[in-house]
Protein backbone atom coordinates (compact mmCIF):
# COMPACT_ATOMS: atom_id res chain seq x y z
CA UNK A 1 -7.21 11.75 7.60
CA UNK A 2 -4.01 13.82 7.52
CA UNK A 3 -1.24 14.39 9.98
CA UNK A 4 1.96 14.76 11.01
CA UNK A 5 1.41 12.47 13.75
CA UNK A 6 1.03 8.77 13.04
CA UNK A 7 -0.07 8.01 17.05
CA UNK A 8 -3.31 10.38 15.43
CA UNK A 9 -3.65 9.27 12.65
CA UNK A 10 -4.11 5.65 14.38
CA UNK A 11 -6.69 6.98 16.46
CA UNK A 12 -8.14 8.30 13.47
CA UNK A 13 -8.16 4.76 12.03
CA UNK A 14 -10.40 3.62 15.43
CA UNK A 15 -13.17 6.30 15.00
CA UNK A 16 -13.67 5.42 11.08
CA UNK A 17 -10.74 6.80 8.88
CA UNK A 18 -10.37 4.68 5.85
CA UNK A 19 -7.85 6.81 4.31
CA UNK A 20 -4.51 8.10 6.26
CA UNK A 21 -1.68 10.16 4.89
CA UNK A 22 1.00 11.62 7.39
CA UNK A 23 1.98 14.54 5.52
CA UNK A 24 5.75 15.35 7.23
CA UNK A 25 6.97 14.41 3.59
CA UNK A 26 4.85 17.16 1.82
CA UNK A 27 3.24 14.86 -0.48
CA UNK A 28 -0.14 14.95 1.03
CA UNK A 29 -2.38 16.83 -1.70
CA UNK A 30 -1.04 14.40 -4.02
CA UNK A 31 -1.71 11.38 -2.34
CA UNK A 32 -4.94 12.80 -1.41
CA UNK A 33 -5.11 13.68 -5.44
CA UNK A 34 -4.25 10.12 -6.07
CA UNK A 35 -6.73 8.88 -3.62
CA UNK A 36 -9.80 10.88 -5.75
CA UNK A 37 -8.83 9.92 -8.69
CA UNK A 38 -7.66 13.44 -9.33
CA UNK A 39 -10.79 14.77 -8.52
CA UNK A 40 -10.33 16.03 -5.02
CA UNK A 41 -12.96 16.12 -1.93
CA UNK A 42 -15.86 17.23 -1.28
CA UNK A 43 -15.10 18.31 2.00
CA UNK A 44 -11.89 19.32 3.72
CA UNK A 45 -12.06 20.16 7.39
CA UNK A 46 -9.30 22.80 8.58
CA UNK A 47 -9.09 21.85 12.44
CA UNK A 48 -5.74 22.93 12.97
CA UNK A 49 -5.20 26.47 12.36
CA UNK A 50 -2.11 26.49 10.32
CA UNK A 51 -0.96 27.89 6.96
CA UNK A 52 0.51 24.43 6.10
CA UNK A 53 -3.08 22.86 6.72
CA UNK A 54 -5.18 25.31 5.06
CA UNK A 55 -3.02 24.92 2.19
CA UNK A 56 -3.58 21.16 1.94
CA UNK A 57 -7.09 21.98 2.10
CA UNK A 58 -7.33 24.34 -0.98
CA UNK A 59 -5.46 22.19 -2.66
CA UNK A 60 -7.44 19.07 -2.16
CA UNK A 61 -10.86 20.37 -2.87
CA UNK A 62 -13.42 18.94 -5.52
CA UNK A 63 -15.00 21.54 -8.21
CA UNK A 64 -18.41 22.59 -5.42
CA UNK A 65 -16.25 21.41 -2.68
CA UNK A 66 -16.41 23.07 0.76
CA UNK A 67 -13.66 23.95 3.14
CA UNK A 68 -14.72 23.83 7.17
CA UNK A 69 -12.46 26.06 8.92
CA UNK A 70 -12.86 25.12 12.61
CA UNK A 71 -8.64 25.56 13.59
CA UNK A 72 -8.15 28.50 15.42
CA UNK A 73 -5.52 30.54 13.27
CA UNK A 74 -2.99 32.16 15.57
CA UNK A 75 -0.77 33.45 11.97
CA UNK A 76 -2.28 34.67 8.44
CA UNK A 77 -3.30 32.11 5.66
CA UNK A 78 -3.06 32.87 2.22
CA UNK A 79 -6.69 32.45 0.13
CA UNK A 80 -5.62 31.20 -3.03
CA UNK A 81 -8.49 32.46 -5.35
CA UNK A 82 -6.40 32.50 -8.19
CA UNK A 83 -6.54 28.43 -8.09
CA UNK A 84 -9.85 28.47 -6.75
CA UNK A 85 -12.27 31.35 -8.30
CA UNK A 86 -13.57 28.98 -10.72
CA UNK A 87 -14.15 26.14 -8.65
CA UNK A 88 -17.62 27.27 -6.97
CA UNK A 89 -16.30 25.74 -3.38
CA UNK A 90 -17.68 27.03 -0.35
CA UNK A 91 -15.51 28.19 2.92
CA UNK A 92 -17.04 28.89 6.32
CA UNK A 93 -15.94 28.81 9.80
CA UNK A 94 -17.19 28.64 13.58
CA UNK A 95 -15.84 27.31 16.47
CA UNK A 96 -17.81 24.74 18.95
CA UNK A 97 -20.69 27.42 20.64
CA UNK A 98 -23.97 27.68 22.34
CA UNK A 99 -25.71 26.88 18.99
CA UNK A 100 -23.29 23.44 18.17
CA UNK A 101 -23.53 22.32 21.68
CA UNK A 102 -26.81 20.77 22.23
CA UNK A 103 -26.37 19.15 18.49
CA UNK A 104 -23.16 17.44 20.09
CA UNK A 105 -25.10 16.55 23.14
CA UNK A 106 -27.38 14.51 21.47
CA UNK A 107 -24.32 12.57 19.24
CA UNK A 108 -22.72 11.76 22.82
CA UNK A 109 -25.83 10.62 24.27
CA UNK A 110 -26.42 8.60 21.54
CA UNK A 111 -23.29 6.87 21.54
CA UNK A 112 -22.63 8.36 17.89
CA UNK A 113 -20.02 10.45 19.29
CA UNK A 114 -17.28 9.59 21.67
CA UNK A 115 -15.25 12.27 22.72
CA UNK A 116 -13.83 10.11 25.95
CA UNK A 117 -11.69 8.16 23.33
CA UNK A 118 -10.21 10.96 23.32
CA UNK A 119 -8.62 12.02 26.66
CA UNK A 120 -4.88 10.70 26.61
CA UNK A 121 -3.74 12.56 30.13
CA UNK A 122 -5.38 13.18 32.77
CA UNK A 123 -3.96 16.10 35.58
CA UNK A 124 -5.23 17.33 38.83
CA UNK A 125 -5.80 21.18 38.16
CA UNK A 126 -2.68 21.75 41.07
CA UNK A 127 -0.85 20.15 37.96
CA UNK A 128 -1.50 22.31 35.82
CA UNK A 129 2.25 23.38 34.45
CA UNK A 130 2.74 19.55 34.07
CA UNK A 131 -0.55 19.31 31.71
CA UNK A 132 0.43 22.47 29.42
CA UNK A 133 4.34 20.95 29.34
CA UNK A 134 2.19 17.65 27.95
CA UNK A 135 -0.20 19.21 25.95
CA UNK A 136 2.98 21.14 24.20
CA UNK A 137 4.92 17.99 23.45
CA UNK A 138 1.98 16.11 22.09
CA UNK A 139 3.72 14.26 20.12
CA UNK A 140 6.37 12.87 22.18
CA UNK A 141 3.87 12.42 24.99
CA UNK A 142 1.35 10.73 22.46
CA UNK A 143 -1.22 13.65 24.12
CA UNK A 144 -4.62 14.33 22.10
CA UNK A 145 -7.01 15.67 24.87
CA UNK A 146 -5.81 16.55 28.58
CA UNK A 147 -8.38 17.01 31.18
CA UNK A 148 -7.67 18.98 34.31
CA UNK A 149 -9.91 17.59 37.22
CA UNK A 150 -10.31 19.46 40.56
CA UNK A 151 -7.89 17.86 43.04
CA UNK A 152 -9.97 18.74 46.21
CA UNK A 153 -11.67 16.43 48.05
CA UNK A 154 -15.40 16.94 49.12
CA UNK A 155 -15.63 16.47 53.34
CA UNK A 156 -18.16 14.13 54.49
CA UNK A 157 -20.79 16.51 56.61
């Protein structure tokens, strides 16, 4: 796992990560690098949607490696096919849909998944300036995942 964040990167140590490299000193493809034995990884998943990330990614990819591009990119990345056009790696992309969800359904249900480790914050939806001011200093507020929940209360009838 890689991040600028090391309150993520510990969560990413509870859900499995053997590996973690917080890459604020720009050394991340080569630890990564150092980590494969120079070989790289098979797969890199993009889930931030930053040039700085989908750098790291190219750069840490295995010969037939793929790239999952699931961040959502709000500025232009740079493809780097002069590094990679002889590297037969792979690059798609998709966002969570009607054709992932039931997929993840079943992982919750089954335990395999557990997206409620998750939620850091939680805001009634009247607080909803409050959540967004969170949600925008993650890391100072230690925020992954903020849920809104409807404030209103339900009258007995």
């Amino acid at each position: 796992m890689i991040d600028r964040d090391d309150n993520r990167l510990r969560v990413a140590e509870q859900f499995g990560a053997t590996a973690l490299i917080n890459s604020s000193n720009g050394t991340a493809v080569e630890q990564v690098m150092g980590l494969t034995a120079g070989v790289g990884v098979d797969l890199a998943i993009e889930a931030v949607g930053a040039p700085a990330t989908f750098d790291i990614c190219q750069s840490i990819l295995a010969p037939g490696g793929r790239l999952a591009n699931v961040g959502v990119h709000g500025k232009p990345v740079q493809l780097h096919l002069e590094t990679l056009w002889d590297r037969n790696i792979a690059i798609t992309t998709r966002l969570v849909d009607t054709a992932a969800i039931p997929m993840l359904l079943k992982l919750v249900r089954s335990g395999t998944l557990q997206p409620a480790k998750l939620v850091t914050h939680r805001f009634a939806l009247a607080d909803i300036m409050k959540a967004y001011d969170t949600f925008g200093n993650a890391a100072q507020e230690r925020a992954l995942k903020v849920i809104l929940t409807n404030s209103v209360q339900k009258s007995a009838a």
